[in-house]
PDB file of N, CA and C in Angstrom:
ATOM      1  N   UNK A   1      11.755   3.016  -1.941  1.00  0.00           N
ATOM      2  CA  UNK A   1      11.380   1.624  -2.036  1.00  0.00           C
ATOM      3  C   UNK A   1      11.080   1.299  -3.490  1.00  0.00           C
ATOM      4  N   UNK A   2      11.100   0.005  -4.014  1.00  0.00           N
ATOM      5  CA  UNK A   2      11.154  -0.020  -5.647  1.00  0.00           C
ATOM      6  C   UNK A   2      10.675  -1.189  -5.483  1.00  0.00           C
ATOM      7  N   UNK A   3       9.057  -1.536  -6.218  1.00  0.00           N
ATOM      8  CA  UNK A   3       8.158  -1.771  -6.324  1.00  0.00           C
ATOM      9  C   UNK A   3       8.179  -3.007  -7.464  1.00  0.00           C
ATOM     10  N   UNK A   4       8.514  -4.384  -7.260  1.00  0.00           N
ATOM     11  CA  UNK A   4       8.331  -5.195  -8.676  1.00  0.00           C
ATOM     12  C   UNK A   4       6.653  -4.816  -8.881  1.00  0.00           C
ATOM     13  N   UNK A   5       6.477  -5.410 -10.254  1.00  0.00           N
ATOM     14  CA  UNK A   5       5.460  -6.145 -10.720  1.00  0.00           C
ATOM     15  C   UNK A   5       5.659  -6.700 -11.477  1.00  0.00           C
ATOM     16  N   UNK A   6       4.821  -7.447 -11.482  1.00  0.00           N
ATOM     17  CA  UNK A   6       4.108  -8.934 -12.063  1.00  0.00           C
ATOM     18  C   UNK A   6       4.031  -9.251 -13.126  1.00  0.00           C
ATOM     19  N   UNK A   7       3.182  -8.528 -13.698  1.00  0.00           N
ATOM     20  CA  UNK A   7       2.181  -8.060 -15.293  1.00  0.00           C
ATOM     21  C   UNK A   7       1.986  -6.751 -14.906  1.00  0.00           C
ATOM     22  N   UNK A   8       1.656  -6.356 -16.182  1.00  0.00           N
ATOM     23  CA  UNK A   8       1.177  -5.029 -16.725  1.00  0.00           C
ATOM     24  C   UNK A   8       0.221  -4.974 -18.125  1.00  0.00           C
ATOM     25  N   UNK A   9      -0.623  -4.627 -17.873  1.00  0.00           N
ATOM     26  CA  UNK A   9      -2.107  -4.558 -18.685  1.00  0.00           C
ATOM     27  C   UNK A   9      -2.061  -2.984 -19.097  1.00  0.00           C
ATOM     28  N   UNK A  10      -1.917  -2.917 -20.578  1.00  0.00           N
ATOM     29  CA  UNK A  10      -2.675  -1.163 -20.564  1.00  0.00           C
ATOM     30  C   UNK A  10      -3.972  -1.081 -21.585  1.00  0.00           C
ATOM     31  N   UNK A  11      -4.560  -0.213 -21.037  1.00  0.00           N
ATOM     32  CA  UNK A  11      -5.671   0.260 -21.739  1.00  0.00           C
ATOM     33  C   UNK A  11      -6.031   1.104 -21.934  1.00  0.00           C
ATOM     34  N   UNK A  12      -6.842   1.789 -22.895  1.00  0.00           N
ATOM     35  CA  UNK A  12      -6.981   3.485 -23.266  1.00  0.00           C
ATOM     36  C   UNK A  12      -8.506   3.624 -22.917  1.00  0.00           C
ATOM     37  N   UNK A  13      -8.874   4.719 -22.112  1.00  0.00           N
ATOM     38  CA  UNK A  13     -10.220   5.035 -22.179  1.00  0.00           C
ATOM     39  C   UNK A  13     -10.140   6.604 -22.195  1.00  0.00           C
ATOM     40  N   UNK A  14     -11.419   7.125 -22.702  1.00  0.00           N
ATOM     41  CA  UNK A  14     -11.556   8.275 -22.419  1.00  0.00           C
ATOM     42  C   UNK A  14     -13.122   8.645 -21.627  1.00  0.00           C
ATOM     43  N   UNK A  15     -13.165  10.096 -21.198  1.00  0.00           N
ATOM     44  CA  UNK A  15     -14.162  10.308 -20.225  1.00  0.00           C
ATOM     45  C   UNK A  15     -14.584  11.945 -20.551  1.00  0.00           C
ATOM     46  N   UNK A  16     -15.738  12.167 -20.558  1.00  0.00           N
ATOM     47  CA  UNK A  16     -16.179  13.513 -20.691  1.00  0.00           C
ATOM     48  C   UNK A  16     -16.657  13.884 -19.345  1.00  0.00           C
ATOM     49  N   UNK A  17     -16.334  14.996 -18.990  1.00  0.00           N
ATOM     50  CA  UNK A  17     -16.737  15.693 -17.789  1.00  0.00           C
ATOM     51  C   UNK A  17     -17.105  17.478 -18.274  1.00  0.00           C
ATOM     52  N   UNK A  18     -17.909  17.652 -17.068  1.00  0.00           N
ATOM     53  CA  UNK A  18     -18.891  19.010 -16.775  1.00  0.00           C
ATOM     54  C   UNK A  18     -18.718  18.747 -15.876  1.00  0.00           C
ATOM     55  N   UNK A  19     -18.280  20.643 -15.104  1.00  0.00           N
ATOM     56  CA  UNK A  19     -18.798  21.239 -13.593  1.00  0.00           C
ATOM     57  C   UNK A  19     -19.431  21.805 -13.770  1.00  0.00           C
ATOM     58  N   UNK A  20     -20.545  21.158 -12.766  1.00  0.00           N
ATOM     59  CA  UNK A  20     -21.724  21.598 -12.018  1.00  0.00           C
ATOM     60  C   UNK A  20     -21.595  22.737 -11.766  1.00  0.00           C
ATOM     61  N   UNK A  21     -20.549  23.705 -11.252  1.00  0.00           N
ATOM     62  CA  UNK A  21     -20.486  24.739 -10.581  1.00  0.00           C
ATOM     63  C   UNK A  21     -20.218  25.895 -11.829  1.00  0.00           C
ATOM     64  N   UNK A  22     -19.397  25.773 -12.919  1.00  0.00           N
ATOM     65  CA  UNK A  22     -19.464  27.129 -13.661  1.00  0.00           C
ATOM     66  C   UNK A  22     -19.987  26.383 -15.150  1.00  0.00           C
ATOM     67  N   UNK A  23     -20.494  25.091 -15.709  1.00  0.00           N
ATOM     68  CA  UNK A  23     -20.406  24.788 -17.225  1.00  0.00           C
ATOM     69  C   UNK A  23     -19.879  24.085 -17.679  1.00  0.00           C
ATOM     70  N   UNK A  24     -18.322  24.362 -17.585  1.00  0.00           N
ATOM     71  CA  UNK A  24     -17.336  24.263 -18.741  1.00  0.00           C
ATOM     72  C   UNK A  24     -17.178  22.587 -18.868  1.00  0.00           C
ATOM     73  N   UNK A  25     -17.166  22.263 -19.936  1.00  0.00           N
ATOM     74  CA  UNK A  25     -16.712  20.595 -20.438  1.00  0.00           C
ATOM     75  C   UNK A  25     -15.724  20.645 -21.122  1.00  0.00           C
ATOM     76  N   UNK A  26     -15.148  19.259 -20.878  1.00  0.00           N
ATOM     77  CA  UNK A  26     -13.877  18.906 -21.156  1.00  0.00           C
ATOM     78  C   UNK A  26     -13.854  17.234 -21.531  1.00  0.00           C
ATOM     79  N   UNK A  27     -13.055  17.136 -22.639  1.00  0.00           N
ATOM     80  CA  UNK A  27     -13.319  15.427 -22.824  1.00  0.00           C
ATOM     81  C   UNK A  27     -11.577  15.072 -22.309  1.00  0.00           C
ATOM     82  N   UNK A  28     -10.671  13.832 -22.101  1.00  0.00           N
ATOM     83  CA  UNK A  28      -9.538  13.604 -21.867  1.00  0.00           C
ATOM     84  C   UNK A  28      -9.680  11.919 -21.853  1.00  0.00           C
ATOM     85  N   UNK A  29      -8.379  11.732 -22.555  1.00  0.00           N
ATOM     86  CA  UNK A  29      -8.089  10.612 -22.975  1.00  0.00           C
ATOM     87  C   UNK A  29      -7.132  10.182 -22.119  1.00  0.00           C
ATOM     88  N   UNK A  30      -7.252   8.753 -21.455  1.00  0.00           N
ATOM     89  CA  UNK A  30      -5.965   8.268 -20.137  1.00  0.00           C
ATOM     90  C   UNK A  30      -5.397   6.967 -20.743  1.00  0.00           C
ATOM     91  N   UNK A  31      -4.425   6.887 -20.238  1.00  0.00           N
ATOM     92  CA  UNK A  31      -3.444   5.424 -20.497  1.00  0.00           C
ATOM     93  C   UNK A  31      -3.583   4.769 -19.505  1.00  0.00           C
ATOM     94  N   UNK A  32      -4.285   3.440 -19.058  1.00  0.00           N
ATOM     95  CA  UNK A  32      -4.662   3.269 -18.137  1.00  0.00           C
ATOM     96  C   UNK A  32      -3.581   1.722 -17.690  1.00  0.00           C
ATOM     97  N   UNK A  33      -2.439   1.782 -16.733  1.00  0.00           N
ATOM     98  CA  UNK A  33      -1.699   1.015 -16.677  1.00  0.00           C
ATOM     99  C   UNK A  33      -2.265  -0.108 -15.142  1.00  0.00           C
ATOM    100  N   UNK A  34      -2.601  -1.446 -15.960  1.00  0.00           N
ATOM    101  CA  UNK A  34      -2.916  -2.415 -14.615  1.00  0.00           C
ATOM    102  C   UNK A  34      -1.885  -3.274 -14.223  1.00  0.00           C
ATOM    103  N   UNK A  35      -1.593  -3.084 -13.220  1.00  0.00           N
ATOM    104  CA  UNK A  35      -0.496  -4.246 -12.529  1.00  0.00           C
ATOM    105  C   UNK A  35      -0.774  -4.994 -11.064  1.00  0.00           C
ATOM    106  N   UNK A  36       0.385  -6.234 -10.854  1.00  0.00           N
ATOM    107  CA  UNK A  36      -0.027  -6.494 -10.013  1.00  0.00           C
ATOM    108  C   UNK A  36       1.620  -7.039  -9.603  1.00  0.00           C
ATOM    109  N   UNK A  37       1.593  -6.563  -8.117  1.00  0.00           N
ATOM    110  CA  UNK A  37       3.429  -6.326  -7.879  1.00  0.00           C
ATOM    111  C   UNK A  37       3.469  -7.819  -7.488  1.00  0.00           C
ATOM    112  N   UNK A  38       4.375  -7.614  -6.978  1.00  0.00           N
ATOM    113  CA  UNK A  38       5.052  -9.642  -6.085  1.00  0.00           C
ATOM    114  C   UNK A  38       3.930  -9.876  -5.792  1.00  0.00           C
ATOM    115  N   UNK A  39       3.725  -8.834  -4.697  1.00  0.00           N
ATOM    116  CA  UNK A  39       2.941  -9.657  -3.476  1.00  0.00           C
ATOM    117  C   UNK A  39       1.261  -9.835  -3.883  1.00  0.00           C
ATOM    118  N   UNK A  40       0.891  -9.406  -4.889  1.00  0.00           N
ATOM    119  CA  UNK A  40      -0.453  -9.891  -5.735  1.00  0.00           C
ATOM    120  C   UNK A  40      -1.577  -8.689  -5.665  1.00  0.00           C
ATOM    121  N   UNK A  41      -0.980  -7.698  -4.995  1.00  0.00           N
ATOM    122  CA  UNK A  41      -1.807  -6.603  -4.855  1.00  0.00           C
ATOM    123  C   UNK A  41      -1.892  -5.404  -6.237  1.00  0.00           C
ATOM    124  N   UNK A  42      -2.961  -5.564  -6.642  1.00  0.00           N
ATOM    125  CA  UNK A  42      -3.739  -5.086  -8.239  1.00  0.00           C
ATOM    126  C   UNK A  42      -3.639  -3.535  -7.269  1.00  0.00           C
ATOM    127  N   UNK A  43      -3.176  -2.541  -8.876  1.00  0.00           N
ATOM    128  CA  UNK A  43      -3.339  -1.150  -8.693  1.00  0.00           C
ATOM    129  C   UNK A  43      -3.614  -0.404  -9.972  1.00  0.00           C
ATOM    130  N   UNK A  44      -3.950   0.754 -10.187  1.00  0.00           N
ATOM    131  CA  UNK A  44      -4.163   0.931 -11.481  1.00  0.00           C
ATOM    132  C   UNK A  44      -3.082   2.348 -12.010  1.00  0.00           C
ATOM    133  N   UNK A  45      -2.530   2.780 -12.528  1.00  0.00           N
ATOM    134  CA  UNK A  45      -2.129   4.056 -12.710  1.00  0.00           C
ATOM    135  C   UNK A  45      -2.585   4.667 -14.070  1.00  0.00           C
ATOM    136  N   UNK A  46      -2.896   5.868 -13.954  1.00  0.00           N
ATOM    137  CA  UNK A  46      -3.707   6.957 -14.812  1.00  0.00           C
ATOM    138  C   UNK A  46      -2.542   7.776 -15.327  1.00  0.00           C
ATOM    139  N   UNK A  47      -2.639   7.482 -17.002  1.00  0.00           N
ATOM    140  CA  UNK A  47      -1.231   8.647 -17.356  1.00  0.00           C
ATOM    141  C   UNK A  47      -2.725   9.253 -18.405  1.00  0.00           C
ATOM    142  N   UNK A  48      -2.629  10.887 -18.507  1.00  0.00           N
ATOM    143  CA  UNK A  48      -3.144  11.771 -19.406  1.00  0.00           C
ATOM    144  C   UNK A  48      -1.600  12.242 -20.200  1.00  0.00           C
ATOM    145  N   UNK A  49      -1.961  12.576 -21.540  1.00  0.00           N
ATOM    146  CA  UNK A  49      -0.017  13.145 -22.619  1.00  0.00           C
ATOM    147  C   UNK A  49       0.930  12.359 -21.634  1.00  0.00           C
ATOM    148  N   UNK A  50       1.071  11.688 -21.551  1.00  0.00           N
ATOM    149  CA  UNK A  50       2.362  10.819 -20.702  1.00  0.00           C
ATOM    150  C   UNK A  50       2.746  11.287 -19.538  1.00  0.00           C
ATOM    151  N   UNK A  51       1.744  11.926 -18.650  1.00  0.00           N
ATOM    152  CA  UNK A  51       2.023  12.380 -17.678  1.00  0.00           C
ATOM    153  C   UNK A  51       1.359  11.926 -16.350  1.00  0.00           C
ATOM    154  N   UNK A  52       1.480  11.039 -15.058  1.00  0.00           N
ATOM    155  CA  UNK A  52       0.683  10.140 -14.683  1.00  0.00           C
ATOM    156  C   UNK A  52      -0.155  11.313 -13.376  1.00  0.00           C
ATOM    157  N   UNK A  53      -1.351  10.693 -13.863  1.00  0.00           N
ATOM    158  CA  UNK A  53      -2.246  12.007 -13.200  1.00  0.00           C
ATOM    159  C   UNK A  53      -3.024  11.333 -11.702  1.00  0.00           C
ATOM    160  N   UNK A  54      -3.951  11.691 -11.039  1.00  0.00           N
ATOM    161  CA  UNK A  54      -5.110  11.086 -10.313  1.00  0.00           C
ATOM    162  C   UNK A  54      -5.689  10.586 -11.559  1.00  0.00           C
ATOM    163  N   UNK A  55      -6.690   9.432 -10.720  1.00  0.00           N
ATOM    164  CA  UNK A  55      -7.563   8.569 -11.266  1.00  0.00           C
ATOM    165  C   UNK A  55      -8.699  10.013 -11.305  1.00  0.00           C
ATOM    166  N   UNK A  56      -9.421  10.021 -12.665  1.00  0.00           N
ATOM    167  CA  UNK A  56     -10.329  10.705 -12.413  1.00  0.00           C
ATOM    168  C   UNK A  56     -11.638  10.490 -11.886  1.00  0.00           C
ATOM    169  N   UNK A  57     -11.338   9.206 -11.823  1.00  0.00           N
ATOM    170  CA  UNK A  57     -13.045   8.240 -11.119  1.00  0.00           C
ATOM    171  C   UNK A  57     -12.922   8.700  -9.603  1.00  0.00           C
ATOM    172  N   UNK A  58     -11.542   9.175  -8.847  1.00  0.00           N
ATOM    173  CA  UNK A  58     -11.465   9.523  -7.485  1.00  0.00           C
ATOM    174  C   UNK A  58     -10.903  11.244  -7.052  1.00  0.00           C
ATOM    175  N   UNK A  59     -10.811  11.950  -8.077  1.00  0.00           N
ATOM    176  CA  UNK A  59     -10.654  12.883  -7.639  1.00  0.00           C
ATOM    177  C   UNK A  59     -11.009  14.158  -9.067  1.00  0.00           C
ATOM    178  N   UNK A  60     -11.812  14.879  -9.111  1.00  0.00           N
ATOM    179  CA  UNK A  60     -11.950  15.709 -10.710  1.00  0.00           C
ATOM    180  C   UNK A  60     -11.934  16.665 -10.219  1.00  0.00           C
ATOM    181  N   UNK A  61     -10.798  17.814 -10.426  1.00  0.00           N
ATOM    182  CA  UNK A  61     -11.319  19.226 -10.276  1.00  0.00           C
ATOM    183  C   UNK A  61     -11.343  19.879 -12.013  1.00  0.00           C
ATOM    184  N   UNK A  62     -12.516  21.146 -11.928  1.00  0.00           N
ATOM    185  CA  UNK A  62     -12.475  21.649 -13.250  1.00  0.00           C
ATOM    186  C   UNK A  62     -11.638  22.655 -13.033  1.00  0.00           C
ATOM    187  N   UNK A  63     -10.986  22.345 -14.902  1.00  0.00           N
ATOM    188  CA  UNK A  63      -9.650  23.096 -15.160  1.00  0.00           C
ATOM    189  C   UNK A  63     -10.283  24.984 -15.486  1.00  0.00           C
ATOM    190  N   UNK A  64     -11.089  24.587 -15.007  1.00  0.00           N
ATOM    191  CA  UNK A  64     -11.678  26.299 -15.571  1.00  0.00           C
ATOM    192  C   UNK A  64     -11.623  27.001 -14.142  1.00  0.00           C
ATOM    193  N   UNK A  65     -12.282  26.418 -13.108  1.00  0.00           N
ATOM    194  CA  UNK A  65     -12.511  27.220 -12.094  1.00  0.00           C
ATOM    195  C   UNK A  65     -12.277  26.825 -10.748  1.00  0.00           C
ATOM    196  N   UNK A  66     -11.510  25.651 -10.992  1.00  0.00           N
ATOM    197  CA  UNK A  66     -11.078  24.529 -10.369  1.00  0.00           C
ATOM    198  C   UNK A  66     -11.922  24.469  -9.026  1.00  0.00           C
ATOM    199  N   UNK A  67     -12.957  23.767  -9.322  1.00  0.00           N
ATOM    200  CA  UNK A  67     -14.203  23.587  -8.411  1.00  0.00           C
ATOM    201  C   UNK A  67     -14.408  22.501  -8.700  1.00  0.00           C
ATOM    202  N   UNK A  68     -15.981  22.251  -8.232  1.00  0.00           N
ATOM    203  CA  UNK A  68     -17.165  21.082  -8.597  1.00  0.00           C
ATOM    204  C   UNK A  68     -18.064  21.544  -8.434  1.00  0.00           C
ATOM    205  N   UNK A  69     -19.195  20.436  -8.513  1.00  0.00           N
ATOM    206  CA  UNK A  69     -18.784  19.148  -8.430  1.00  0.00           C
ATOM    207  C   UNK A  69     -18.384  18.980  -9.497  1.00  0.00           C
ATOM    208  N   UNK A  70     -18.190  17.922 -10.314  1.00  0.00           N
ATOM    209  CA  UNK A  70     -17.746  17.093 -11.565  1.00  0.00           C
ATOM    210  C   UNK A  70     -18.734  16.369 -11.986  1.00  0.00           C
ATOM    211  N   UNK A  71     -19.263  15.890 -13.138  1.00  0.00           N
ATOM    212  CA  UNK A  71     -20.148  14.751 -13.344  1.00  0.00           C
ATOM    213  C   UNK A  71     -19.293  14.316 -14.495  1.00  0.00           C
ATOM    214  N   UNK A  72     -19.359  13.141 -14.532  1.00  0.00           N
ATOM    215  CA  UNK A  72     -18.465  12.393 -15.654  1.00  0.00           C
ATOM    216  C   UNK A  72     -19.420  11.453 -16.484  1.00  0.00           C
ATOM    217  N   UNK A  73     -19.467  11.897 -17.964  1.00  0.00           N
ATOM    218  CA  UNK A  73     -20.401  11.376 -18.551  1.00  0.00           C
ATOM    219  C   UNK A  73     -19.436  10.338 -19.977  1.00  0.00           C
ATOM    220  N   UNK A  74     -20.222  10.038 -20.892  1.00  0.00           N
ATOM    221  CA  UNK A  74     -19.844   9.228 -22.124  1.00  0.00           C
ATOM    222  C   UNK A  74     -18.766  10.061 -22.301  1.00  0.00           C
ATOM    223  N   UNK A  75     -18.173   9.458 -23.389  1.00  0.00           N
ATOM    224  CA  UNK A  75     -17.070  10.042 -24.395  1.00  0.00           C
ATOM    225  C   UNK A  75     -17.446  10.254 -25.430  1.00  0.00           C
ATOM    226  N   UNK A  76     -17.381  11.697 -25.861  1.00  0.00           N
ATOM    227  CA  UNK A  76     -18.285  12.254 -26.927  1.00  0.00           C
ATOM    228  C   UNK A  76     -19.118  13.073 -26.420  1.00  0.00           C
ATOM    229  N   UNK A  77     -19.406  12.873 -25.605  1.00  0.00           N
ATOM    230  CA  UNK A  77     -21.129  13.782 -25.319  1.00  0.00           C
ATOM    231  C   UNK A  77     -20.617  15.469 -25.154  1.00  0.00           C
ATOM    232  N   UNK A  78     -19.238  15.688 -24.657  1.00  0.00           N
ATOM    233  CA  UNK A  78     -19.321  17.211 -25.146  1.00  0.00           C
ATOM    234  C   UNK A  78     -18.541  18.102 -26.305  1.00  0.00           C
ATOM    235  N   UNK A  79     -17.843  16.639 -26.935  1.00  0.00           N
ATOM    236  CA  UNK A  79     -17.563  17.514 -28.078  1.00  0.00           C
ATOM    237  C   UNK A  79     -18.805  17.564 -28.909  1.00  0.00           C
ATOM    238  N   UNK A  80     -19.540  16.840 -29.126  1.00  0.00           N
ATOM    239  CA  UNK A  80     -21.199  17.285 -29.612  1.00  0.00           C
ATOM    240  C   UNK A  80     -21.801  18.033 -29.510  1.00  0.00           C
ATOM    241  N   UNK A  81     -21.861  18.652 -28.038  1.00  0.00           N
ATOM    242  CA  UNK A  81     -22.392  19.802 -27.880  1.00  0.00           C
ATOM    243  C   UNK A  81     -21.787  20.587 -28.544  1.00  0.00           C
ATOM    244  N   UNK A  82     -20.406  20.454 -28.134  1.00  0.00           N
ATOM    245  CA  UNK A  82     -19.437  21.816 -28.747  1.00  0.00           C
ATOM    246  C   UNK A  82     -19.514  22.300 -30.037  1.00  0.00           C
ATOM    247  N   UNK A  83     -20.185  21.038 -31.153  1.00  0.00           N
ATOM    248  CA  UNK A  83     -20.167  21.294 -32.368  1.00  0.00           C
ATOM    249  C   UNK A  83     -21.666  21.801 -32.852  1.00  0.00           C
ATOM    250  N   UNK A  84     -22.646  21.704 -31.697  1.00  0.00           N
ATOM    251  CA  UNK A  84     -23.492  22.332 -32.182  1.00  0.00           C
ATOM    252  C   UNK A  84     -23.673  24.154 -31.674  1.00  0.00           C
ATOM    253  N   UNK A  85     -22.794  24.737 -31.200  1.00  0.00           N
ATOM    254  CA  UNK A  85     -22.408  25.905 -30.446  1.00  0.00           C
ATOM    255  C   UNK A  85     -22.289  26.780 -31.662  1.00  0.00           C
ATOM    256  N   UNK A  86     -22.894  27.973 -31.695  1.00  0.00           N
ATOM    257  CA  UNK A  86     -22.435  29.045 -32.782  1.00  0.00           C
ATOM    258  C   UNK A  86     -20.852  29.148 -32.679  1.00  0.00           C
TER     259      UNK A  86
END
């Protein structure tokens, strides 16, 4: 099936995340594509390196131990840490 839309809105955000379950943080930057097809129904699609991923607001597993939970904090907050790390 092949999907018009409407408009298309993009926007860049990024998001820092930590699992709860082993530590490890990770920051990632998304391309965040908004549209809205014929029929007026708004969706969003999530590209990380040009590759279109889950929304991470609905699904985070960590790339370390691929668990959770996840907590998703500022952008920045763990490369900061990272830079204060021996």
């Amino acid at each position: 099936m092949v999907t018009m839309n409407r408009d298309t809105e993009t926007v860049h955000e990024a998001y820092a995340f930590v699992c709860l379950h082993c530590g490890h943080g990770w920051e990632e930057e998304y391309e965040i594509r908004h549209s809205t097809d014929l029929s007026g129904h708004r969706k969003a699609d999530y590209y990380a390196h040009g590759v279109r991923v889950a929304s991470p607001l609905t699904r985070a597993d960590c790339p370390a131990c691929n668990r959770g939970p996840i907590r998703i904090l500022r952008p920045g907050r763990v490369n900061v840490a990272h830079a204060h790390l021996p």
